[in-house]
Protein backbone atom coordinates (compact mmCIF):
# COMPACT_ATOMS: atom_id res chain seq x y z
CA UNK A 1 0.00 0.00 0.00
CA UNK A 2 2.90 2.14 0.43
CA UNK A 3 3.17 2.43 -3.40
CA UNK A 4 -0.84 3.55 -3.81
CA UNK A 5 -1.93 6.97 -4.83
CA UNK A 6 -2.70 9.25 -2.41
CA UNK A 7 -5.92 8.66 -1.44
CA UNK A 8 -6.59 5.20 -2.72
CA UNK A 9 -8.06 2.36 -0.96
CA UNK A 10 -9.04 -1.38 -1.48
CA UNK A 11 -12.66 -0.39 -2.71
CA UNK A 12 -11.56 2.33 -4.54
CA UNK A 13 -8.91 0.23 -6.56
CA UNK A 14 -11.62 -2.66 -6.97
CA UNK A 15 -13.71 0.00 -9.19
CA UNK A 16 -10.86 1.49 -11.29
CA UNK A 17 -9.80 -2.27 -11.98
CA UNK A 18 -13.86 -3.36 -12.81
CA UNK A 19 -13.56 -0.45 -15.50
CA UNK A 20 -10.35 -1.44 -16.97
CA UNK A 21 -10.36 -5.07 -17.12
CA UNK A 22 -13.61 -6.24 -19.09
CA UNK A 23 -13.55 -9.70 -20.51
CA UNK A 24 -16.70 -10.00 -23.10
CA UNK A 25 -18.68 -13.39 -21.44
CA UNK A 26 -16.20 -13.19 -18.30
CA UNK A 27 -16.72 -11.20 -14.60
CA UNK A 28 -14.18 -10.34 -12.22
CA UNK A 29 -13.84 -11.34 -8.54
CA UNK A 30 -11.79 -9.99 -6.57
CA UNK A 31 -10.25 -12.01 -3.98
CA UNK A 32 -6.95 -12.65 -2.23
CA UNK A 33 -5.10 -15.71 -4.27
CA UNK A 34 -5.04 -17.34 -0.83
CA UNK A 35 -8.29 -17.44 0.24
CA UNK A 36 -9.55 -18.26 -3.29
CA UNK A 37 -7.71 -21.14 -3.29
CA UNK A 38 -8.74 -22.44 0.51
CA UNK A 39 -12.28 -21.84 -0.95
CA UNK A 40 -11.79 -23.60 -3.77
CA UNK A 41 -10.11 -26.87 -2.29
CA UNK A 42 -13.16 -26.84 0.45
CA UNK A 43 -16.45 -26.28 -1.72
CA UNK A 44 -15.11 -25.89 -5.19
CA UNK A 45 -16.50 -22.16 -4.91
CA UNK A 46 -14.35 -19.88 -6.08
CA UNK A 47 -16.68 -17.32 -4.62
CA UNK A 48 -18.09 -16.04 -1.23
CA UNK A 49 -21.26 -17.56 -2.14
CA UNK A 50 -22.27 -20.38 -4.47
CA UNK A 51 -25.70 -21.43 -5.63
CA UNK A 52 -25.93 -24.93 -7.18
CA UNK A 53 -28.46 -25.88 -9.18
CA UNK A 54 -29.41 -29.81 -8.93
CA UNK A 55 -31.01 -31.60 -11.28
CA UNK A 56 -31.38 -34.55 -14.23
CA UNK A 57 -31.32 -32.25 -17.38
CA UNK A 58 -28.42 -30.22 -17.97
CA UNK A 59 -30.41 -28.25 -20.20
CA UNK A 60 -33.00 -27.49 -17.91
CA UNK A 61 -29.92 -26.75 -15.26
CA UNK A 62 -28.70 -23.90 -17.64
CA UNK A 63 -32.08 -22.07 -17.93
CA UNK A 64 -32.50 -22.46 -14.34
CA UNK A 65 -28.90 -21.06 -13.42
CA UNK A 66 -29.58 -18.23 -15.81
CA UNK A 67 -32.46 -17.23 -14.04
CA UNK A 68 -30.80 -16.62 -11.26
CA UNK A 69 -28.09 -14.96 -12.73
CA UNK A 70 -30.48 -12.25 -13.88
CA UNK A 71 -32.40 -11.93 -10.32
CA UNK A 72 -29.09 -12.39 -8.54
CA UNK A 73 -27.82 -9.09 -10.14
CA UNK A 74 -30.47 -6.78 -8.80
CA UNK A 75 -29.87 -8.06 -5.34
CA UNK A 76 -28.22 -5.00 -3.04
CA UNK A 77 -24.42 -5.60 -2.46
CA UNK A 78 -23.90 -8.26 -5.28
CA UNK A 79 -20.07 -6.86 -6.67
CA UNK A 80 -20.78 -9.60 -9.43
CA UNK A 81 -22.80 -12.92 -10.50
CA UNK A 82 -21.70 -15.23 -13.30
CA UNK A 83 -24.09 -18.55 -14.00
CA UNK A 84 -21.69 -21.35 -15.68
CA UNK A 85 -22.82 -22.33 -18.88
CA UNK A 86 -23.29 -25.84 -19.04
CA UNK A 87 -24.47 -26.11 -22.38
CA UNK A 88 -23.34 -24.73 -25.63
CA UNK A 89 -19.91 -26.53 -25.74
CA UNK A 90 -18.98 -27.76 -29.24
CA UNK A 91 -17.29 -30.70 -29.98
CA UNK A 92 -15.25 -32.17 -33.18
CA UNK A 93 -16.68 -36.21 -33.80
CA UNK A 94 -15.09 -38.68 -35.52
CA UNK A 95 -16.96 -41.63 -36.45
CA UNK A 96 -14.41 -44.44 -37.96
CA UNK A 97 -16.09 -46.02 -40.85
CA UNK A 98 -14.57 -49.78 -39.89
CA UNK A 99 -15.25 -51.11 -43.29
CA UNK A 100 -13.40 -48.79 -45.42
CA UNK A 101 -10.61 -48.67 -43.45
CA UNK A 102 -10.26 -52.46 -43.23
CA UNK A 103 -10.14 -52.21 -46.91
CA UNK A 104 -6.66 -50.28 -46.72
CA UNK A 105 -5.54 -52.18 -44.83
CA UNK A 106 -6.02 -50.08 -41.34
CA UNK A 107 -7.23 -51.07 -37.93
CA UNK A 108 -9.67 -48.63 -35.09
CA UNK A 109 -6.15 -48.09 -33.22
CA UNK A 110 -4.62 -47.35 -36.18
CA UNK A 111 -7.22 -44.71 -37.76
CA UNK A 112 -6.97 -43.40 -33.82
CA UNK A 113 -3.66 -42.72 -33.81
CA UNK A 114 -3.37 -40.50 -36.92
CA UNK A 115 -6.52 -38.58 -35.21
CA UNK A 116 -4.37 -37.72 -32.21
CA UNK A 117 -1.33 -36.77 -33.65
CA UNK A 118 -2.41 -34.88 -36.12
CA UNK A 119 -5.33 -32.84 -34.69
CA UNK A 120 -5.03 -33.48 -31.18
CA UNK A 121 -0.89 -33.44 -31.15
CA UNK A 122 1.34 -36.13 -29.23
CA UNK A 123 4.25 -36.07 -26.99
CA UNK A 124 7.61 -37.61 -29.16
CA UNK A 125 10.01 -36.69 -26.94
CA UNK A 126 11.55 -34.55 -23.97
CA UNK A 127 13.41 -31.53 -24.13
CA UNK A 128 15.97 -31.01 -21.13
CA UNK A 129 17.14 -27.24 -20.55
CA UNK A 130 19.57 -27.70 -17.20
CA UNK A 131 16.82 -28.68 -14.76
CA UNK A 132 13.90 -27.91 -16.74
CA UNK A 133 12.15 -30.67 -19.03
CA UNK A 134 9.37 -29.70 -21.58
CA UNK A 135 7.89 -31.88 -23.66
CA UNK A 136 7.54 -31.50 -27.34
CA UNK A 137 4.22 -31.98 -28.91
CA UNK A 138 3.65 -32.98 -32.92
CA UNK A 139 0.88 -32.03 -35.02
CA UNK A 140 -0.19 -30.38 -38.28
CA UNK A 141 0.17 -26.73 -38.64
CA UNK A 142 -3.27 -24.94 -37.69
CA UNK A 143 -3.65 -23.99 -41.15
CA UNK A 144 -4.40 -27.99 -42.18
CA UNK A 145 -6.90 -28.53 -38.89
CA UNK A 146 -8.78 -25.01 -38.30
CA UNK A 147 -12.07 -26.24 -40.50
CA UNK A 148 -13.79 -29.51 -41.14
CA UNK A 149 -13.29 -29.88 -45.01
CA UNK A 150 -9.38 -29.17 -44.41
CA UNK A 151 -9.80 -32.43 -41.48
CA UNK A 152 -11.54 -34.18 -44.06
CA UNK A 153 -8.45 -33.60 -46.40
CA UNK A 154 -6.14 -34.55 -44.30
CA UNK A 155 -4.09 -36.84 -45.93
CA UNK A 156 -3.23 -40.46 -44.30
CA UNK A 157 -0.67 -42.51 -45.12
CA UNK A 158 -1.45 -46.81 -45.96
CA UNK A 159 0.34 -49.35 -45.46
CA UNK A 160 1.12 -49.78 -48.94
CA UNK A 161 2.51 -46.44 -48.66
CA UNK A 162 -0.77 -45.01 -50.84
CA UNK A 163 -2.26 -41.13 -49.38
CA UNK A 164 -5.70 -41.40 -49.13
CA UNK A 165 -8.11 -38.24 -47.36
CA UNK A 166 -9.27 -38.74 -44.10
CA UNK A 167 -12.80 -38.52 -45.21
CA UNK A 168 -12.45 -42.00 -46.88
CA UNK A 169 -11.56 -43.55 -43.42
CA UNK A 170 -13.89 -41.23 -40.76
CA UNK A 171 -17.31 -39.25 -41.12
CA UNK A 172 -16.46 -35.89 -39.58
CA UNK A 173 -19.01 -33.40 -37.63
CA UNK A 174 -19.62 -30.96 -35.28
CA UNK A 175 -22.28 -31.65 -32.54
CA UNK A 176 -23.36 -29.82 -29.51
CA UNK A 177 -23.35 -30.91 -25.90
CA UNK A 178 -21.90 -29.44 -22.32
CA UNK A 179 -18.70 -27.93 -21.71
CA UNK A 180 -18.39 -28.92 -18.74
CA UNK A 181 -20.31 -31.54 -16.44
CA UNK A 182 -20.73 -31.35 -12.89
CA UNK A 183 -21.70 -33.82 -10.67
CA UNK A 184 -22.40 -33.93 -6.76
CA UNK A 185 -24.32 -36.74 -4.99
CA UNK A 186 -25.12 -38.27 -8.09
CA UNK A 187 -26.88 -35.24 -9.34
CA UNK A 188 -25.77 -33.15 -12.31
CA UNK A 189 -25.34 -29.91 -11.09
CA UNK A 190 -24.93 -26.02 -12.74
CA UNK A 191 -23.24 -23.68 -10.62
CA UNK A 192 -23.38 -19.63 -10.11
CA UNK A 193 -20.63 -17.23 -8.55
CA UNK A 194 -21.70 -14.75 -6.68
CA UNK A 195 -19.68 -11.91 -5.37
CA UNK A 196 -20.81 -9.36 -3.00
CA UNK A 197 -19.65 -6.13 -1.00
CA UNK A 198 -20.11 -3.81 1.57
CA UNK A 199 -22.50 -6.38 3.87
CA UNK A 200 -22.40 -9.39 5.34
CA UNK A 201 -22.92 -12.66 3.86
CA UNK A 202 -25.71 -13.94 5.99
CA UNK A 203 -27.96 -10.49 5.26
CA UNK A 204 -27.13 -10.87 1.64
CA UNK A 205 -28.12 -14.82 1.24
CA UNK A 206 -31.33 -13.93 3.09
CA UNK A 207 -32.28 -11.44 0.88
CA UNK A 208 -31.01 -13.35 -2.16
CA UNK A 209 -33.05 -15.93 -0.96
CA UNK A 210 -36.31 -13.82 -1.59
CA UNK A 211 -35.50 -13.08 -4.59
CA UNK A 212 -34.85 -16.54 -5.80
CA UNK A 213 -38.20 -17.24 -4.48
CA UNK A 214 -39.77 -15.70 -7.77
CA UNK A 215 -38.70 -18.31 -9.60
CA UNK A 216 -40.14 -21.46 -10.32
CA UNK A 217 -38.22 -24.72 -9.88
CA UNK A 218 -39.82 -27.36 -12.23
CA UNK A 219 -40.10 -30.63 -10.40
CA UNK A 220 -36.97 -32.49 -9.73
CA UNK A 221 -34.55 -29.84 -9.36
CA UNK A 222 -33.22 -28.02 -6.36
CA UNK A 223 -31.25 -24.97 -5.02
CA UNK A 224 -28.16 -25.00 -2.44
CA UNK A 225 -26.27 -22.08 -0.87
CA UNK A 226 -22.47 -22.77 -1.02
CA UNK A 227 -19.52 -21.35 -0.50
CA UNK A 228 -18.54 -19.09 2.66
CA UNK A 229 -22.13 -19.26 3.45
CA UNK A 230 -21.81 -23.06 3.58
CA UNK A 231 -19.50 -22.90 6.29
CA UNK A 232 -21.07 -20.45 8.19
CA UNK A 233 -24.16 -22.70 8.41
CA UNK A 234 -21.93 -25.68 9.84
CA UNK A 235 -20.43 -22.85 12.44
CA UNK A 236 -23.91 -22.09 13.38
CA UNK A 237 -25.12 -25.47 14.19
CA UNK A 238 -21.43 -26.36 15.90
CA UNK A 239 -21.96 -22.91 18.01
CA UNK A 240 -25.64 -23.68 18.87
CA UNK A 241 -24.09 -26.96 20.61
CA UNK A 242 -21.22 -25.34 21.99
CA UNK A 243 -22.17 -21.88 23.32
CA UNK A 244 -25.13 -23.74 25.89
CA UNK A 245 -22.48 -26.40 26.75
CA UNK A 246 -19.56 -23.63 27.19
CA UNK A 247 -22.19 -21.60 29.33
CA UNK A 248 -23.30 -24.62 31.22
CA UNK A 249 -19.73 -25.70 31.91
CA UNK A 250 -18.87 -22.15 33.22
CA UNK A 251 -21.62 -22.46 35.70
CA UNK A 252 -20.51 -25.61 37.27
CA UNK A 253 -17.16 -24.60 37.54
CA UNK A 254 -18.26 -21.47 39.39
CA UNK A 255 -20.64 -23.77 41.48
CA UNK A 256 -17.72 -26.06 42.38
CA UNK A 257 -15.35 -23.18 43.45
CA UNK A 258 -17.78 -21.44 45.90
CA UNK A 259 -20.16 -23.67 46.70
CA UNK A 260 -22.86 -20.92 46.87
CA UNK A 261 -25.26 -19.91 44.32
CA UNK A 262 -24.80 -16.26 44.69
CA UNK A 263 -21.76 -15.02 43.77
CA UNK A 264 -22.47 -17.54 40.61
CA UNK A 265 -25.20 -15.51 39.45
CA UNK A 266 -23.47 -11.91 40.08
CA UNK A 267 -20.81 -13.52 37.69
CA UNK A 268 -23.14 -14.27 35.08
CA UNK A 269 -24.93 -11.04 35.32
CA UNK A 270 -21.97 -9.41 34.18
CA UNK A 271 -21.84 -11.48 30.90
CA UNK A 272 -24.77 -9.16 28.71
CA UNK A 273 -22.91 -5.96 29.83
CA UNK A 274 -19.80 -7.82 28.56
CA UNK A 275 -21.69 -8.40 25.35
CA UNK A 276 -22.99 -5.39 24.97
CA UNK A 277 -19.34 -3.50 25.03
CA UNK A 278 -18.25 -6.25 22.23
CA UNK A 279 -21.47 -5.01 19.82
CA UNK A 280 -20.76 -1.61 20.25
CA UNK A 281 -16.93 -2.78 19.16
CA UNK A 282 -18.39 -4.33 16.22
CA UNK A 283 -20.27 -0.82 15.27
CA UNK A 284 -17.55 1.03 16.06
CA UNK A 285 -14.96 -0.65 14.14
CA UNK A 286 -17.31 -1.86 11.08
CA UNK A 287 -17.03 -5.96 11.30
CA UNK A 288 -20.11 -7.80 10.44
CA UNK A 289 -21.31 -10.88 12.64
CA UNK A 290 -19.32 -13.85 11.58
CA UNK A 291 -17.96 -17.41 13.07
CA UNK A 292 -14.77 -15.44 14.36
CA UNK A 293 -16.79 -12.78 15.90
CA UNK A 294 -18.60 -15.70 17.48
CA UNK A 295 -15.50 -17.65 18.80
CA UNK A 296 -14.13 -14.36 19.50
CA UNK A 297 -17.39 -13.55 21.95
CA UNK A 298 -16.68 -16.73 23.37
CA UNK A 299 -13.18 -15.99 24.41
CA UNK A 300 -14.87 -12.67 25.78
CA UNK A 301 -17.40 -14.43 27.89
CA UNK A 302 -14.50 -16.48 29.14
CA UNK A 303 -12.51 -13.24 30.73
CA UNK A 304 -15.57 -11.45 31.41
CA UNK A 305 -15.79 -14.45 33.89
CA UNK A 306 -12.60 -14.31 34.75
CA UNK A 307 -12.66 -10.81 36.05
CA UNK A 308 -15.95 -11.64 37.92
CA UNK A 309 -14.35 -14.44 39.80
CA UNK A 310 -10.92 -12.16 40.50
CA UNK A 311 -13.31 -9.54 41.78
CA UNK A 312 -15.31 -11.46 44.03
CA UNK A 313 -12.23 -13.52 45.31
CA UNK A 314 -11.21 -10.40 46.61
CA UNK A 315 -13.86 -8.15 48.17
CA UNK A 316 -14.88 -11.90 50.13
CA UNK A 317 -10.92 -12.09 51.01
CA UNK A 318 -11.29 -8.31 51.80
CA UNK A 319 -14.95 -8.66 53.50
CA UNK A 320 -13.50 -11.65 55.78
CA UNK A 321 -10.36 -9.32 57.08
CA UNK A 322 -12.93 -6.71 57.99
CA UNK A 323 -15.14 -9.17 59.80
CA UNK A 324 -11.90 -10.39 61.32
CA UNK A 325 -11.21 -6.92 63.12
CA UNK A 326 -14.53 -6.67 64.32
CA UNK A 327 -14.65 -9.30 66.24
CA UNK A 328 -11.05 -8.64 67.76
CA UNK A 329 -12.68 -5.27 68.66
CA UNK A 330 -16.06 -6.81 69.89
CA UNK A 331 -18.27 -5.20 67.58
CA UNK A 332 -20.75 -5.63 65.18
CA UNK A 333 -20.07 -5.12 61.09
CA UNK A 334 -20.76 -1.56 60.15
CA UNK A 335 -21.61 0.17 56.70
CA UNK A 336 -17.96 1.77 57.04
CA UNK A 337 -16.29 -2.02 57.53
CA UNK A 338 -18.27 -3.14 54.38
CA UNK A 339 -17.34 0.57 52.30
CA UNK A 340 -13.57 -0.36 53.56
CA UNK A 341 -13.50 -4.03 52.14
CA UNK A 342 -15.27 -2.61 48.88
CA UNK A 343 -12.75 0.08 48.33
CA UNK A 344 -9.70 -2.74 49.34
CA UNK A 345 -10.76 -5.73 47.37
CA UNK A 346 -11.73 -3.63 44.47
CA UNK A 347 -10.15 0.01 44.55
CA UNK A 348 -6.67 -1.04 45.49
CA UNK A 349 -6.76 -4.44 43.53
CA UNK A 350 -7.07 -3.49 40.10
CA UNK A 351 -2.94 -3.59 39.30
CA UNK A 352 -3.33 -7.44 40.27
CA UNK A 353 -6.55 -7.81 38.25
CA UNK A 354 -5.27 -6.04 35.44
CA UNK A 355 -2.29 -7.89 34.98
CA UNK A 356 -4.02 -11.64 34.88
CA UNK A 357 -6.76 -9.94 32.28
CA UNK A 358 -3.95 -8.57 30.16
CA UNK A 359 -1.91 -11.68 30.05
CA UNK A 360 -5.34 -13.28 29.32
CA UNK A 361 -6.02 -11.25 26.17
CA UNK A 362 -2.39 -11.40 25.24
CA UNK A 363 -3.04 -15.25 24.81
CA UNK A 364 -6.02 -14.64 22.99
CA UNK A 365 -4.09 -12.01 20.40
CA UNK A 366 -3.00 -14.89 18.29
């Protein structure tokens, strides 16, 4: 960043690149190479969010997938939204006409073999440059292989050493079908990137989701969210296990170490307050709610408890000295003995306190 312009930032940048770089059929996402590629070995999304579109008709799957595509885009924060195209591939076939090449004298593997090396190419040999090795590939100049009547006069050489056109040995077309084909749990499947900005991914996917409501799914096919969105779903159901069990686990710890119900509950009153300074954080700073903001409340829960147990350890250890003197002096516990334990277990114990939280949070930092 210390090369930007003056001025520049990461959003700023994204829109200067959007209006330079523009592929015709192609959108950009902008994401760090890192985190693409994490997202790409876990889903296969190469996106925040993912839609796939399930279904027996890849056909069908394309219209679908283009659908949403064009409701996707109106959605507010979408950055971009590109719906593969699983149709529309075309495809060079060669159908060997057995017969006629039996005649010359020529086998399938034979008739196979010219196909590959001279349209498709084949590896001969091995170049070696010092450490590097590239392979080199043989095959006829594009000028012989970049239409079908030039295929079909590609010459092939007998046996007998007689040249005879390709088109004597193979019926050459070109024929439709998908470019690519995508299947997950035995389901062909289309998928749509989806890029967003400036909001978070669970406000976005619910409004998406209201949106792709509009459209109707014929019967047989079906729509899942994937992507970031994916694993924030898992999170959710992990953290709806864990927070009640973390929170239950807290209280019997705090049960077992003073053996009264009281001080438990003045601990866990302090928890919402705790809370509350962590959402104003989240304002203040501009995070949206995510699984690390929700591990990261955890850990917050964990030293606001902390702190409620060092405080309480001391005003009782403070409380107890005060109803120590009082009955070496033979008197009764006044408001001033239980002002004077406040002030000493709190007032004049916050170095101690402070310096367990801080090497608390300084774990945390990492």
């Amino acid at each position: 960043k210390e090369e930007w312009r003056e001025g520049m930032t990461t959003e700023k940048l994204k829109k200067e690149l959007d209006n330079l770089v523009q592929v015709p059929s192609l959108t950009n996402v902008w994401i760090m190479p890192i985190k693409n590629r994490i997202d790409m070995l876990a889903t296969g999304i190469k996106t925040p969010i993912g839609i796939k579109v399930a279904g027996p008709d890849l056909d069908v799957i394309g219209d679908v997938a283009q659908q949403i595509e064009a409701v996707i885009k109106n959605v507010p924060g979408t950055a971009s939204v590109y719906a593969e195209r699983v149709t529309g591939g075309r495809f060079v076939d060669v159908d060997i006409k057995r017969e006629e090449a039996a005649r010359f004298g020529l086998n399938v593997a034979d008739v196979q073999a010219f196909v590959q090396t001279a349209i498709g190419g084949m590896t001969v040999t091995q170049s070696v440059e010092g450490l590097e090795r590239y392979p080199v590939n043989v095959r006829y100049p594009r000028e012989y292989r970049d239409s079908l009547e030039r295929l079909k006069n590609l010459p092939v050489v007998t046996k007998t050493g007689a040249q005879i056109p390709l088109s004597r040995l193979v019926d050459i077309s070109i024929s439709g079908g998908p470019g690519v084909i995508r299947s997950e749990n035995a389901r062909l499947n289309g998928w749509i990137y989806v890029d967003i900005s400036n909001v978070d991914i669970g406000s976005y996917v619910k409004n998406a989701k209201k949106s792709v409501e509009t459209i109707d799914l014929p019967a047989g096919y079906s729509l899942s969210w994937s992507g970031q969105y994916e694993y924030m779903e898992r999170a959710k159901q992990r953290l709806s296990v864990v927070v009640p069990l973390t929170l239950v686990i807290i209280l019997l710890l705090l049960f077992l170490n003073f053996r009264r119900i009281t001080p438990v509950l003045i601990i866990m009153g302090t928890l919402p307050l705790a809370l509350v300074g962590g959402l104003w954080f989240l304002d203040i700073l501009g995070y949206n709610m995510s699984v690390a903001v929700g591990v990261g409340f955890i850990a917050l829960a964990g030293v606001s408890v902390e702190i409620g147990v060092l405080m309480i350890v001391y005003l009782e250890h403070a409380l107890e000295d005060q109803m120590k003197q009082a009955r070496d002096e033979n008197r009764e516990l006044t408001r001033a003995d239980l002002r004077a334990s406040v002030i000493d277990g709190a007032l004049l114990r916050v170095r101690p306190i402070m310096m367990t939280v801080a090497v608390v949070i300084a774990g945390l930092l990492p």
